[in-house]
N, C-alpha and C. Protein backbone atom coordinates (compact mmCIF):
# COMPACT_ATOMS: atom_id res chain seq x y z
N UNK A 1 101.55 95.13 76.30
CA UNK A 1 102.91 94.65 76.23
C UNK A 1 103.83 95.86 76.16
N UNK A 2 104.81 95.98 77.05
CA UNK A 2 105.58 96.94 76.77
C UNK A 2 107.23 96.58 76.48
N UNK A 3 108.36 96.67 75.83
CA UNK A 3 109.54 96.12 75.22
C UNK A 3 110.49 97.37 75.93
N UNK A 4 111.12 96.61 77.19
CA UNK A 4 112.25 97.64 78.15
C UNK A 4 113.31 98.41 77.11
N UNK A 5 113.94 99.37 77.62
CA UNK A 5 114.97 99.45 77.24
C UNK A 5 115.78 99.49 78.44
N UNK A 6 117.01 99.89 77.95
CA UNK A 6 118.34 99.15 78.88
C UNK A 6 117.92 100.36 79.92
N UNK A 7 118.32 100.03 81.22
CA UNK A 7 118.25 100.45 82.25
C UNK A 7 116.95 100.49 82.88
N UNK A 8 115.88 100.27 82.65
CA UNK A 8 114.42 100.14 82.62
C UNK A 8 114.11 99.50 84.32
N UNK A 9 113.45 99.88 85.10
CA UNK A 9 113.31 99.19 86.39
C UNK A 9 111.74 98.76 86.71
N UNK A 10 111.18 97.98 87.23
CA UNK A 10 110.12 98.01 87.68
C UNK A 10 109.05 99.30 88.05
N UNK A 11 109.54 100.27 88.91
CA UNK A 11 108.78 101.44 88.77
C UNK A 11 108.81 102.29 87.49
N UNK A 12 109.90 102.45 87.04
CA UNK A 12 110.29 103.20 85.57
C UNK A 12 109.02 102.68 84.72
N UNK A 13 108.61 101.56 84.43
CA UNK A 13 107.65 100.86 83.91
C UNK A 13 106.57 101.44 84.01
N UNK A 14 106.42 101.38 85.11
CA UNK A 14 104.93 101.56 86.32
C UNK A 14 104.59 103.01 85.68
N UNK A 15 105.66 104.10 86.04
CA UNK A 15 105.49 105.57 85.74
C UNK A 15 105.22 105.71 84.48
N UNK A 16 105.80 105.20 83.26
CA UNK A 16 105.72 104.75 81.47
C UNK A 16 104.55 104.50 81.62
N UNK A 17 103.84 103.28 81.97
CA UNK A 17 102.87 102.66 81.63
C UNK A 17 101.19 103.19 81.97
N UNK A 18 101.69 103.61 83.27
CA UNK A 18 100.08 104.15 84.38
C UNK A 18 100.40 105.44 85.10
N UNK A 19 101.41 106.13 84.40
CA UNK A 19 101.57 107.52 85.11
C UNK A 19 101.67 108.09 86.70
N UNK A 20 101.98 106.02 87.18
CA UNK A 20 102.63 106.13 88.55
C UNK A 20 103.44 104.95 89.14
N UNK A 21 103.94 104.98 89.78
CA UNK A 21 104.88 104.17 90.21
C UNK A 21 104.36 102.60 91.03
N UNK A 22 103.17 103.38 91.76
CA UNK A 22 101.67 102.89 92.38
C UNK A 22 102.14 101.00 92.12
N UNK A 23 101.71 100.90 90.80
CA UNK A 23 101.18 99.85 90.22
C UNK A 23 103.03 98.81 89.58
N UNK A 24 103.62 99.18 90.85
CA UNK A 24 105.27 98.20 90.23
C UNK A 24 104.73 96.97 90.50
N UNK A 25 104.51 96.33 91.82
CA UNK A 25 104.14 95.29 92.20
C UNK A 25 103.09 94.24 91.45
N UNK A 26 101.83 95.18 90.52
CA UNK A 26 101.21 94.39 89.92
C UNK A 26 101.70 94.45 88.64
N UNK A 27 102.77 94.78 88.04
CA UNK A 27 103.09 94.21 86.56
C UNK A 27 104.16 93.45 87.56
N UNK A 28 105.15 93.25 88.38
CA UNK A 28 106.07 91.84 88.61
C UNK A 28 104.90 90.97 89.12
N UNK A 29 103.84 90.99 89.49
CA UNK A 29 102.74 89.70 89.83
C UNK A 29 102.60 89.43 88.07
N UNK A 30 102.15 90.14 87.28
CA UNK A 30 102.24 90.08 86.10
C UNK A 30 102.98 89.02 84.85
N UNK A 31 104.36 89.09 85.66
CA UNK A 31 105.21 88.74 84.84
C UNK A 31 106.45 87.41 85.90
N UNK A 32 105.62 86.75 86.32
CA UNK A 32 106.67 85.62 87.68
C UNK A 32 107.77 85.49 87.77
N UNK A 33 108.01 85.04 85.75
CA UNK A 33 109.43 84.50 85.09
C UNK A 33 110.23 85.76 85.65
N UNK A 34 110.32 86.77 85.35
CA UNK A 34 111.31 87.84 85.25
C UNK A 34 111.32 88.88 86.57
N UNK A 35 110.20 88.48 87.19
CA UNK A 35 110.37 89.38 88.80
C UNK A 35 111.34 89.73 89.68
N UNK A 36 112.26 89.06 89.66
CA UNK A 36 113.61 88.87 90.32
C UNK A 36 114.44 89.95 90.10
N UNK A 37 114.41 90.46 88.71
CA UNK A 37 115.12 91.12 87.59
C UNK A 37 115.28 92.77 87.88
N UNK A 38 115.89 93.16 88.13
CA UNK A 38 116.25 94.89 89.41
C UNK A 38 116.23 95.75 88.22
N UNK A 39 117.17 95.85 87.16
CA UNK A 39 117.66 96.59 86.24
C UNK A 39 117.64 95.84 84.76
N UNK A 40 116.40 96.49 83.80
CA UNK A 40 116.47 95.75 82.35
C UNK A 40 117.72 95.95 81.41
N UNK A 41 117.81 94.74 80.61
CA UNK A 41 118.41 95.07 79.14
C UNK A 41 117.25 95.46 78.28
N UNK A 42 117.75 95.90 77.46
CA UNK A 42 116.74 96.78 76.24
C UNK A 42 116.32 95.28 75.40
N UNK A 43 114.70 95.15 75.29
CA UNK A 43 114.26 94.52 74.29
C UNK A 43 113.40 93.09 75.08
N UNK A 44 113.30 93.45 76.37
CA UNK A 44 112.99 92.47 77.01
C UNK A 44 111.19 92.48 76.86
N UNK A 45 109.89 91.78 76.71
CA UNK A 45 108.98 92.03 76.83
C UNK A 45 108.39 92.08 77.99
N UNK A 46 107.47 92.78 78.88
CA UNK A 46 106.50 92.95 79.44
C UNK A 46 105.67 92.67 79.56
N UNK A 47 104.34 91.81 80.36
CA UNK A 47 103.30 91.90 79.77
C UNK A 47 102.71 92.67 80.76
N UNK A 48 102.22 93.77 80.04
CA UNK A 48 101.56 94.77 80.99
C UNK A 48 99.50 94.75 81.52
N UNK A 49 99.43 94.71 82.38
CA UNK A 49 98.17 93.67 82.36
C UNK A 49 97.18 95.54 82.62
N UNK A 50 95.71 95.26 82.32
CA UNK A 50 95.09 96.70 82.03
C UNK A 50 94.53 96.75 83.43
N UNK A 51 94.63 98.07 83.95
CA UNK A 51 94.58 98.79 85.50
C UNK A 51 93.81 99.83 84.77
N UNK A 52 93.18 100.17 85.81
CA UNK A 52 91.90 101.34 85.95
C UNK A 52 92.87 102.47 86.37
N UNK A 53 93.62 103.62 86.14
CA UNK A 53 94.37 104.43 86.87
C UNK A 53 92.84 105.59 87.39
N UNK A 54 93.39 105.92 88.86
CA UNK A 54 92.51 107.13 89.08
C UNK A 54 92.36 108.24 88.64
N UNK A 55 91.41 109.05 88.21
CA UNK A 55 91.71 110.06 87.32
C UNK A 55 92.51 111.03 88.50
N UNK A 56 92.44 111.20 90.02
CA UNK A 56 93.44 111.84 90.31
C UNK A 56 94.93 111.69 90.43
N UNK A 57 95.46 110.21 89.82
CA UNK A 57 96.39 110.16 89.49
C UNK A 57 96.94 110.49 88.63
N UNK A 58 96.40 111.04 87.33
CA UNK A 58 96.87 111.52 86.12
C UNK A 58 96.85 113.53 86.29
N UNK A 59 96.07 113.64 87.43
CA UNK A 59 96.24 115.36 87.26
C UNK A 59 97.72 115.78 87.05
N UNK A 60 98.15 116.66 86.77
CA UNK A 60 99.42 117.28 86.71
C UNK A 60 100.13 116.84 85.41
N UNK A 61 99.83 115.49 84.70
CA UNK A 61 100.39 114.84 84.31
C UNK A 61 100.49 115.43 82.21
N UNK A 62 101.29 115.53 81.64
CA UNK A 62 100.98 116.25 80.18
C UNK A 62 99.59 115.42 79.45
N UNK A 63 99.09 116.02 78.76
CA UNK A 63 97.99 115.28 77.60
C UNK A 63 98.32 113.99 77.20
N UNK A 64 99.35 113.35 76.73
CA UNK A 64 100.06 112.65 76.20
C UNK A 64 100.10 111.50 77.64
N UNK A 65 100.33 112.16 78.42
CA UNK A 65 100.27 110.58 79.63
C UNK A 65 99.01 110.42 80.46
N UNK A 66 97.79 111.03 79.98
CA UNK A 66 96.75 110.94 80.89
C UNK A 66 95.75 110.11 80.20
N UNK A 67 96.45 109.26 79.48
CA UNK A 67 95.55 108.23 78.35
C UNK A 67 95.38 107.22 79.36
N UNK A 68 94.47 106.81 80.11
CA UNK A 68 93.85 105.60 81.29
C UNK A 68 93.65 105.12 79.92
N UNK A 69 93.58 103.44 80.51
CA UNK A 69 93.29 102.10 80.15
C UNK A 69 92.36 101.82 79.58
N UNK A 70 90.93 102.29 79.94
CA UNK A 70 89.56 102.36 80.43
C UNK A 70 89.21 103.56 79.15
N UNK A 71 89.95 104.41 78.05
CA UNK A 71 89.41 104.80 77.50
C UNK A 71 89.15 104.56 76.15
């Protein structure tokens, strides 16, 4: 579950959540009610569903964001 803050977009999420943008499409499959929705208000919930990220998607990425799903 992740709780937007204001200005928050579908990829913004994606990059927060899985350290890429990759995966916008499967949190709005995720979430039906609110898909429509371009630009968040702060406090809105998410439900962020668990993805396998590739570990070459996390190269480059700080210690702190290379935490996959899967560990």
């Amino acid at each position: 579950m992740y709780k937007t803050v204001q200005g928050d977009t579908w990829d913004i999420i994606s990059k927060k959540m899985y350290g890429t943008e990759k995966f916008m499409t499967r949190l709005m499959q995720a979430n039906p009610d609110i898909a429509e929705v371009v630009v968040f208000p702060a406090g809105v919930q998410i439900e962020t569903p668990e993805i396998t990220v590739p570990a070459e998607t996390l190269q480059g990425l700080p210690p702190w964001k290379t935490r996959r799903s899967d560990d």
